[in-house]
Protein backbone atom coordinates (compact mmCIF):
# COMPACT_ATOMS: atom_id res chain seq x y z
CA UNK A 1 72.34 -21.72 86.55
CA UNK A 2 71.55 -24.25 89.60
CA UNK A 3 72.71 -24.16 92.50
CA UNK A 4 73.73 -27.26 94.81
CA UNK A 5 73.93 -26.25 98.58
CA UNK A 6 77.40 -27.12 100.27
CA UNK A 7 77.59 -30.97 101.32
CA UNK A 8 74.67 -31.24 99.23
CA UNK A 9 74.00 -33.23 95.76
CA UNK A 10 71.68 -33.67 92.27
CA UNK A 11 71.28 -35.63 89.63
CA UNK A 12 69.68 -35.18 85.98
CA UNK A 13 69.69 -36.22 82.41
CA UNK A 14 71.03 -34.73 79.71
CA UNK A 15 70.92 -35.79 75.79
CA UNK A 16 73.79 -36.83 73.45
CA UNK A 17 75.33 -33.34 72.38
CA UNK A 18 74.57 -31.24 75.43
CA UNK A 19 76.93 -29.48 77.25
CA UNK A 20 77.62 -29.21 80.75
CA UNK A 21 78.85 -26.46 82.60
CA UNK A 22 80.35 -27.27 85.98
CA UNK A 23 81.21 -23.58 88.11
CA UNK A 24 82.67 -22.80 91.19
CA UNK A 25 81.31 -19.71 92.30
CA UNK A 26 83.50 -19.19 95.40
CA UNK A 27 86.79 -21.16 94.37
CA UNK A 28 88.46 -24.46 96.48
CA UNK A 29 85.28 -26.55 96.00
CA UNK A 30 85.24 -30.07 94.95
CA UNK A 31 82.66 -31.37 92.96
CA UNK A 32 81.76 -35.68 92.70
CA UNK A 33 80.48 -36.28 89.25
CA UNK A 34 79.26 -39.65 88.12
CA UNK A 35 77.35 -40.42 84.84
CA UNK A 36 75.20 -43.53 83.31
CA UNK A 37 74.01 -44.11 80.05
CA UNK A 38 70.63 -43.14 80.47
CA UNK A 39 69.36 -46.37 78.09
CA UNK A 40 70.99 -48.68 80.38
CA UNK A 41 72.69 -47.57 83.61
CA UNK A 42 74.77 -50.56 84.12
CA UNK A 43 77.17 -48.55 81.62
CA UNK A 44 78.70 -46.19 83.34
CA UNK A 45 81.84 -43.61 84.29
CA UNK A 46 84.83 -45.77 84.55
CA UNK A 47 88.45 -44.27 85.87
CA UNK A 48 90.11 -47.53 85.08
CA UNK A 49 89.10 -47.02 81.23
CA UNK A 50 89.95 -43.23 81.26
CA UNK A 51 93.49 -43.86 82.74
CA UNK A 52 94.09 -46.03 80.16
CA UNK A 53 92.39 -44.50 76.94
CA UNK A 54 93.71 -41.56 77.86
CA UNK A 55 97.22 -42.66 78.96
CA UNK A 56 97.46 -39.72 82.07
CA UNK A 57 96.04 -39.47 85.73
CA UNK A 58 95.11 -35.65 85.19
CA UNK A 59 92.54 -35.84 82.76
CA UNK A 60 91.30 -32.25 81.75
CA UNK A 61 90.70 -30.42 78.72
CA UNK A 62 90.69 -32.36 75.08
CA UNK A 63 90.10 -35.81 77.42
CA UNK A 64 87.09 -38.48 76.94
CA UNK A 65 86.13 -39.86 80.23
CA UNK A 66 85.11 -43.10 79.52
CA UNK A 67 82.71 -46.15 80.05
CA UNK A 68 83.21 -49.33 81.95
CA UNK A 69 81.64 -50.76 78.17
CA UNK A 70 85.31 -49.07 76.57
CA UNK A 71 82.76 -46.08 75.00
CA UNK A 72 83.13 -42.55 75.12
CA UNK A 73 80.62 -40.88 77.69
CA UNK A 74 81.93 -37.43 77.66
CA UNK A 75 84.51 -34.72 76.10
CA UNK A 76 86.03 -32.27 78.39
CA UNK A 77 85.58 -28.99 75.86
CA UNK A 78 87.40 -26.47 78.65
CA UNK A 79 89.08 -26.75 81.75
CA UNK A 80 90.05 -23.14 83.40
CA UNK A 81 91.56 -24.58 86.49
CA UNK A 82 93.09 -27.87 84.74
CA UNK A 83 93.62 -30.01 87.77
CA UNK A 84 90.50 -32.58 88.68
CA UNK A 85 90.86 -36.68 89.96
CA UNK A 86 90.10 -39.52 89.17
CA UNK A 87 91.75 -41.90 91.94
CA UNK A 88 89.58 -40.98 95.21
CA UNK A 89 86.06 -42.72 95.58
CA UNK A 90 83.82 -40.40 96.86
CA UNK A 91 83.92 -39.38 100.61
CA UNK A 92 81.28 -41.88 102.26
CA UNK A 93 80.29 -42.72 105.79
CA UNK A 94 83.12 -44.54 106.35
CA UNK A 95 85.65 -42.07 105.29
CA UNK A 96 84.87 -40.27 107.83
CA UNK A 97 84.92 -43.25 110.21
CA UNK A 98 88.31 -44.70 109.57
CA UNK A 99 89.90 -41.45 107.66
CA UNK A 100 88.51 -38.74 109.88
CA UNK A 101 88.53 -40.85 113.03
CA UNK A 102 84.62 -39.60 113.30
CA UNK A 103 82.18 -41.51 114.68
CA UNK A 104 78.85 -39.25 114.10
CA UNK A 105 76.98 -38.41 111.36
CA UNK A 106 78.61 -36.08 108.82
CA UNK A 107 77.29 -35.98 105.30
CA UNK A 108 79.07 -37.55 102.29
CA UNK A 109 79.42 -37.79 98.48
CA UNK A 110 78.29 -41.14 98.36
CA UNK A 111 74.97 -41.11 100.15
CA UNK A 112 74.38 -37.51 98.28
CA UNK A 113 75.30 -39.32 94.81
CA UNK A 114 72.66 -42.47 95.57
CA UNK A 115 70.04 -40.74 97.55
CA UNK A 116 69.76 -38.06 94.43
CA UNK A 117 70.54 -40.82 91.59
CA UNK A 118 67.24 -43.11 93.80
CA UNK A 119 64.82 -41.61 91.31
CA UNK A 120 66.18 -43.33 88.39
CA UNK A 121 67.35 -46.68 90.01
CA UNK A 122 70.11 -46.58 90.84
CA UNK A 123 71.51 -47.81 93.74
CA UNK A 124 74.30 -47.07 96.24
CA UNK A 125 76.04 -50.39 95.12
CA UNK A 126 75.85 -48.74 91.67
CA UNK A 127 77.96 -46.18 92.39
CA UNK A 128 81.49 -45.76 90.65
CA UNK A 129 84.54 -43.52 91.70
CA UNK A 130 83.83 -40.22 90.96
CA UNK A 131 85.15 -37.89 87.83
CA UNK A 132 86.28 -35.39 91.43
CA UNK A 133 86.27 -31.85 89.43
CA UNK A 134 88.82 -29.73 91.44
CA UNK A 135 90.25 -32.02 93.07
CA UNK A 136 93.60 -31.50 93.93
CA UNK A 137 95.51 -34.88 94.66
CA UNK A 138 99.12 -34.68 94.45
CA UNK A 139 101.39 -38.15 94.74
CA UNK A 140 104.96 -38.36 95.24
CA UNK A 141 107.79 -40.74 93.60
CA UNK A 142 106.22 -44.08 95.52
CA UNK A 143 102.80 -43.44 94.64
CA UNK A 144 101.72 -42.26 98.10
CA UNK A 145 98.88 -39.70 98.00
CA UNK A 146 97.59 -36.53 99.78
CA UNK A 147 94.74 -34.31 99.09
CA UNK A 148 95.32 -30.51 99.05
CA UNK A 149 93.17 -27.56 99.26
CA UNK A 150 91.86 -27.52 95.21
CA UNK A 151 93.53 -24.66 92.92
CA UNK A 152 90.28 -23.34 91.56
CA UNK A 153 89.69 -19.45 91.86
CA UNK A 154 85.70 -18.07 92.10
CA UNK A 155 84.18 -18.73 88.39
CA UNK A 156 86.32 -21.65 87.21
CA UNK A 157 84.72 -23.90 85.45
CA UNK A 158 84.65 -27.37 83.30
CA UNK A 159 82.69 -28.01 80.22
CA UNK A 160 81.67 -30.78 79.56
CA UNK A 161 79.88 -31.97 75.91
CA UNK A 162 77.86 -35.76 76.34
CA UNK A 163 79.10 -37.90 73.94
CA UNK A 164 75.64 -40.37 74.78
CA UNK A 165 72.36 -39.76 76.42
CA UNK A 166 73.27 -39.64 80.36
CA UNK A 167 72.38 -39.52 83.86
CA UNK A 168 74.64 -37.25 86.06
CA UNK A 169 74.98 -37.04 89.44
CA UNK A 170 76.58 -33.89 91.04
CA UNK A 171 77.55 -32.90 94.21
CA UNK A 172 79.24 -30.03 96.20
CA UNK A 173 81.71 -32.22 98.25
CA UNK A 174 81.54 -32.97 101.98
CA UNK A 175 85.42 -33.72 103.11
CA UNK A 176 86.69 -31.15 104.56
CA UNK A 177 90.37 -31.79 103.42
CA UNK A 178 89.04 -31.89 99.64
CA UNK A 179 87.87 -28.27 99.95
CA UNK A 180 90.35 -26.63 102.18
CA UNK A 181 88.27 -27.59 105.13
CA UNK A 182 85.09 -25.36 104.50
CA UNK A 183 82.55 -26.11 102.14
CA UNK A 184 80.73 -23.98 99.79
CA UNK A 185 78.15 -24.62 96.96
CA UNK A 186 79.02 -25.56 93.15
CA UNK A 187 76.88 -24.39 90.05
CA UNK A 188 76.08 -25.96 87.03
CA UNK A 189 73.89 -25.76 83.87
CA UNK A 190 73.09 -27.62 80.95
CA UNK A 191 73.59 -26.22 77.64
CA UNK A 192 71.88 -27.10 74.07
């Protein structure tokens, strides 16, 4: 299992058929995930094409997350806490500017996501909206939305199975109201 420190990120690859396990080890932490085809990363995760494949904005177990190229990227095999997002971009710099009325330096999703995906070329105008594992995001009758502390308990997890060869990027998010405003590490391993 590998560990990514609070406010921290990764990124890997993983081959068509693998499995990813995604695990909060301490419960209310939100993890960013974005994926690439690994043969040509201008393909990649696309919330706009899993809203609409999948007809629902709480996509969990027995959903495809999809590409921006209409293809499936991955399966969602199990889902023990059942509520994740797909609206939110990942927290960035200026989340925290105009959100969080903070003007210093506080770590983000975003620069984790390109500073870890840098290695295989991509680039922070590369980066999508975030698959946001956890995530609780609750919207009422006209649409408007609010983040809450996430539901997951110590151990939940998602698995994941890649329905292409992939690039990931992971991260153990940064915004304190995503995770109940403390931050803690996620876990995850890939699985033949």
């Amino acid at each position: 299992m590998q560990v990514i420190e609070k406010q921290s990120g990764a990124a890997f690859k993983m081959k068509k058929g693998q499995l990813l396990k995604v695990v909060d080890p301490l419960g209310e932490q939100v993890s960013d995930m974005v994926i690439f085809n690994a043969e040509d990363v201008r393909e990649k995760i696309s919330s706009g094409k899993t809203l609409d494949f999948e007809e629902s904005i709480l996509i969990t177990k027995g959903n495809y997350i999809w590409s921006n190229r209409s293809n499936k990227m991955m399966e969602i095999l199990e889902d023990t806490n059942g509520r994740n997002d797909f609206l939110l971009a990942p927290c960035s710099p200026e989340t925290f500017k105009i959100m969080y009325r903070d003007s210093q330096y506080h770590p983000s999703c975003f620069e984790n996501l390109h500073t870890n995906l840098a290695k295989y070329n991509i680039e922070p105008d590369d980066i999508p909206t975030a698959f946001n594992i956890f995530m609780n995001v609750q919207f009422d009758t006209f649409g408007r939305i609010t983040v809450k502390p996430p539901l997951s308990k110590a151990g939940d997890y998602v698995l994941f199975e890649a329905k292409m060869d992939l690039i990931v990027g992971l991260t153990a998010c940064s915004a304190e109201d995503s995770n109940g405003g403390s931050f803690k590490p996620i876990n995850y391993e890939v699985l033949d």
